[in-house]
Protein backbone atom coordinates (compact mmCIF):
# COMPACT_ATOMS: atom_id res chain seq x y z
CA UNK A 1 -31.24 -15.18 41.51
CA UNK A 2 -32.70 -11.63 40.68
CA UNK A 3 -32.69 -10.34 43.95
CA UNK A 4 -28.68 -11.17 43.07
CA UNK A 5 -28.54 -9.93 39.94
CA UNK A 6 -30.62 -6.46 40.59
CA UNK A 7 -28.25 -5.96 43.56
CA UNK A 8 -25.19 -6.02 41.92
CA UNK A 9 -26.47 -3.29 39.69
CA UNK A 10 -25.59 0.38 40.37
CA UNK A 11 -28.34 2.55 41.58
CA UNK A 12 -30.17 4.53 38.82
CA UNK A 13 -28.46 6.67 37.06
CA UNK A 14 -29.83 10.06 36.38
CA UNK A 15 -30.50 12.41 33.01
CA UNK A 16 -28.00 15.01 34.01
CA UNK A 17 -25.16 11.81 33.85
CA UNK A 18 -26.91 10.63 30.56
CA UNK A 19 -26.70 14.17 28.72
CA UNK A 20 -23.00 14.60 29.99
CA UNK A 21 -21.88 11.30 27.85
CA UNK A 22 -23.54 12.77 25.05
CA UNK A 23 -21.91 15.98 24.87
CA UNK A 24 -20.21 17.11 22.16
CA UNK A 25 -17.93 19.67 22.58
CA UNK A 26 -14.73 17.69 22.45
CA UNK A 27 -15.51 17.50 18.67
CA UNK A 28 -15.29 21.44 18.64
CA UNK A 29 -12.19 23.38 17.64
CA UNK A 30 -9.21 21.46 15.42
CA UNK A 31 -10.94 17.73 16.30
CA UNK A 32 -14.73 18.70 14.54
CA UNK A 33 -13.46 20.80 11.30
CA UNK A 34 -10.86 17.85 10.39
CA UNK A 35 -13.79 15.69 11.03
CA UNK A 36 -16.30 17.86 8.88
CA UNK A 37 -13.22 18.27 6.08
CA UNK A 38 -12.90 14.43 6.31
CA UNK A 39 -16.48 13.61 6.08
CA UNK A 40 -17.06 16.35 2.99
CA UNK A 41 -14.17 14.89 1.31
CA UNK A 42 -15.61 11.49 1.39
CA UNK A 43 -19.15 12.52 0.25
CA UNK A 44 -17.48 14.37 -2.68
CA UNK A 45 -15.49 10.94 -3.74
CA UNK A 46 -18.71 9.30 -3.09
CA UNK A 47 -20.91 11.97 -5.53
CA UNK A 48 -17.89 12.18 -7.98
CA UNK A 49 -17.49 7.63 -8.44
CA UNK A 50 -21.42 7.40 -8.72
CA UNK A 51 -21.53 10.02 -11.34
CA UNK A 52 -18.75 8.56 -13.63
CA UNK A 53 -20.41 5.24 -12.68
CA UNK A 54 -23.84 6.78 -13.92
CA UNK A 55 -22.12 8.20 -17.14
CA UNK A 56 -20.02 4.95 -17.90
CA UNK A 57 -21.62 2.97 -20.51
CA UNK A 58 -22.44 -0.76 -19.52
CA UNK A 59 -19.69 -2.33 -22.32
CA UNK A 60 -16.85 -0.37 -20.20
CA UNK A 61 -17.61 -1.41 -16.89
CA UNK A 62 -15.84 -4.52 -15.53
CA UNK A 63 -17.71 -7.71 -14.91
CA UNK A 64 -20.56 -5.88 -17.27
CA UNK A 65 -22.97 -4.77 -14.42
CA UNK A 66 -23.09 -1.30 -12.44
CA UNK A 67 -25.05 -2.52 -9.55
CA UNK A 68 -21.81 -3.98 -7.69
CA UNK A 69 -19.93 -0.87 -7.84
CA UNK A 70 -22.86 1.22 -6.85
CA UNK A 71 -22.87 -1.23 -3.54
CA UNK A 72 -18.97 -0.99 -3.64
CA UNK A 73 -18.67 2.68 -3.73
CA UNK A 74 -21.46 3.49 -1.36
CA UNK A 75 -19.94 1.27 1.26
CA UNK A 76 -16.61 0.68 0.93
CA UNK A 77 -16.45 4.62 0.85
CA UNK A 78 -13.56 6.58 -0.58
CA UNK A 79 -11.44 3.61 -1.58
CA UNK A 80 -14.60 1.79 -3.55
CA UNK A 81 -14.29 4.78 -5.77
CA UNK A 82 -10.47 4.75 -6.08
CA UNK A 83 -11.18 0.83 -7.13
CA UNK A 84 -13.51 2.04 -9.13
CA UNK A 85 -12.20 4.71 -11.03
CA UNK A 86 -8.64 2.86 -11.36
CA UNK A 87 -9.77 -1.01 -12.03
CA UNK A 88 -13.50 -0.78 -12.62
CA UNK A 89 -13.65 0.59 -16.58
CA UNK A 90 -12.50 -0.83 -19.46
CA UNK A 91 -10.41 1.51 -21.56
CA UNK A 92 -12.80 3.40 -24.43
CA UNK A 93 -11.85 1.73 -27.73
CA UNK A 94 -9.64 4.00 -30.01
CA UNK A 95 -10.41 4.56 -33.75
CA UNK A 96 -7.22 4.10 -35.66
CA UNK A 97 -6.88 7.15 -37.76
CA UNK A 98 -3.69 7.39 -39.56
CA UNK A 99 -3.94 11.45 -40.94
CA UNK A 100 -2.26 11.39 -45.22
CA UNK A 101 -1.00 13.97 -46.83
CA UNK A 102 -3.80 14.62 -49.15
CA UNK A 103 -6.40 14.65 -45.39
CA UNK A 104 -3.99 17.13 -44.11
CA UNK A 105 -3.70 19.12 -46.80
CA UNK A 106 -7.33 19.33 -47.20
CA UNK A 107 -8.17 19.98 -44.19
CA UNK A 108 -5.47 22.93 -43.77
CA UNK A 109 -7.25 23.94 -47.04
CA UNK A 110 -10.70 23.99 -45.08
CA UNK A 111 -9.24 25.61 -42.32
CA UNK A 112 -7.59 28.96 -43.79
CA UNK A 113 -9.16 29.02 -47.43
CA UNK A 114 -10.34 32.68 -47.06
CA UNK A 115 -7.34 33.87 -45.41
CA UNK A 116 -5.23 36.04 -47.97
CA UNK A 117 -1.84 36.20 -46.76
């Protein structure tokens, strides 16, 4: 059975045919700068969704840990950060400030009192 098996094996192969499959010159030209443009445009998503992960306090992000999205952004490349950024925060809460006459008028009055017009 290996006398079989070794002789239905091509001979050896040598280094010359080894180094031609891992040339890379194909890549060069149009093929390798879309590549490189792809590639830098996914490592800037990645950099950009950790960052606003990073900066995102822990009561805004969904499901209350950052560890998943870390895994999710790192791997799931640039759409874990478009999940991220579009489902994966909670809105910042809003203070309700309804502005009255007598705030805007003082603080118009703060604003310009030394201007003599």
């Amino acid at each position: 059975m290996r006398c079989i098996l070794l002789a239905s094996f091509p001979a050896p192969v040598s280094e010359s045919w080894l180094l031609m499959n891992l040339d890379a010159s194909p890549l060069s030209g149009t093929t390798g700068l879309v590549i490189g443009i792809a590639l830098g445009v996914q490592l800037l998503f990645a950099v950009i969704g950790l960052v606003v992960l990073v900066r995102t306090p822990r009561e805004r992000v969904q499901f209350g840990r950052k560890w998943p999205w870390a895994l999710i952004i790192v791997f799931i490349n640039t759409i874990g950060t478009i999940l991220f950024l579009a489902i994966g925060r909670r809105p910042a809460p809003v203070d309700t400030f309804a502005p009255t006459s007598a705030n805007a008028a003082g603080t118009v009055q703060s604003l310009y009192e030394g201007d003599q017009r």
